[in-house]
Protein backbone atom coordinates (compact mmCIF):
# COMPACT_ATOMS: atom_id res chain seq x y z
CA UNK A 1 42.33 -12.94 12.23
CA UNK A 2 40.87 -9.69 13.07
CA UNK A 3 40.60 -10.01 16.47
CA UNK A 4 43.82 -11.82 17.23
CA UNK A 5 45.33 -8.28 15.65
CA UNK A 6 43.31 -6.47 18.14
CA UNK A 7 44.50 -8.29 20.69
CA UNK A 8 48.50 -7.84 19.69
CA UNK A 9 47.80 -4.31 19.39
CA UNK A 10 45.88 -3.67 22.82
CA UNK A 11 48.44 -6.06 24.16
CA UNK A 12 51.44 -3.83 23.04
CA UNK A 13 49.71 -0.95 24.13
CA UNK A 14 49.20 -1.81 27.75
CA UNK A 15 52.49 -3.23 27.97
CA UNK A 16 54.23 0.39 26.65
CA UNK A 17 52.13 2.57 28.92
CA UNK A 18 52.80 0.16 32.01
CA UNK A 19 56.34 0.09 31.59
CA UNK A 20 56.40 4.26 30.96
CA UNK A 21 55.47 4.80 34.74
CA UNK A 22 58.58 3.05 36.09
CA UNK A 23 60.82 4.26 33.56
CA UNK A 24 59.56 7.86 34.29
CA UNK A 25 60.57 7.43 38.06
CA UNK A 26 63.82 5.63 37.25
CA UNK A 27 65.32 8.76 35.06
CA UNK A 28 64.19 11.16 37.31
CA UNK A 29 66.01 9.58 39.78
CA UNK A 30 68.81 9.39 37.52
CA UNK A 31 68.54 13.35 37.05
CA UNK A 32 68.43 13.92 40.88
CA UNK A 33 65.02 14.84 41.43
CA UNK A 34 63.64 15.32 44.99
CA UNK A 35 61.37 12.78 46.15
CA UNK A 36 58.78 15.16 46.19
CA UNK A 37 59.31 15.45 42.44
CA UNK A 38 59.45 11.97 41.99
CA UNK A 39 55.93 11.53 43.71
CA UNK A 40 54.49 14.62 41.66
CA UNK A 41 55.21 12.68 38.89
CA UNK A 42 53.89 9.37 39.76
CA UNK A 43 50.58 10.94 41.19
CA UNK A 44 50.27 12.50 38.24
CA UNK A 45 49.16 9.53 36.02
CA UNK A 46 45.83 9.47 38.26
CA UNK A 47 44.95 12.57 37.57
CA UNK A 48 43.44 12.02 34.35
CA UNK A 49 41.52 8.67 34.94
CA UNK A 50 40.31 10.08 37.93
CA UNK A 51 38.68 13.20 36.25
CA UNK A 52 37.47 10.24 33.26
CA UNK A 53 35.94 8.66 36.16
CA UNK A 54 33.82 11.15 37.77
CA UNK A 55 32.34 11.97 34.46
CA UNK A 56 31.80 8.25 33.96
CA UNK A 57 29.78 8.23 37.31
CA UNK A 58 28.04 11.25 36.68
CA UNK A 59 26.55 9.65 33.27
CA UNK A 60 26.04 6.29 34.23
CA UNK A 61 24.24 7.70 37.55
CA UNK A 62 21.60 9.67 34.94
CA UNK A 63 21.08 7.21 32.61
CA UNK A 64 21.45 3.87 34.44
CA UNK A 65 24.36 1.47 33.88
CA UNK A 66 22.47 -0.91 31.41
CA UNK A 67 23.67 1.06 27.91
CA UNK A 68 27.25 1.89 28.90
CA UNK A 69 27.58 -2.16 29.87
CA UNK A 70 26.54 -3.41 26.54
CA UNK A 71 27.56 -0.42 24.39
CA UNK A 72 31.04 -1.03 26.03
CA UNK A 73 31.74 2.09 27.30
């Protein structure tokens, strides 16, 4: 019971942050942005994970990648 609400919820999560990058470059094209815009945009929803993941390879690189795997991290 508890996990099959997990799963809905993670579910319904992924599903509204996947379909926000499309929908972001559909209305700005919409409100005549340039491409360059458009791209700005679009590159921007790396950014983040990328920073996430240099940090994430920083730690696991000083304390092995053992904990994080099994503390799911």
């Amino acid at each position: 019971m508890v996990l099959r609400n997990v799963l809905i919820i993670v579910l319904g999560f992924q599903i509204v942050i996947n379909a926000t990058r499309p929908i972001l470059t559909l209305s700005a094209y919409e409100m005549n942005a340039s491409m360059l815009e458009i791209g700005i945009l679009t590159a921007s929803f790396a950014a983040l994970p990328l920073l996430i993941a240099i940090q994430a390879g920083k730690i696991a690189d000083k304390i092995g990648t053992v904990f994080p795997s099994l503390s799911g991290c």
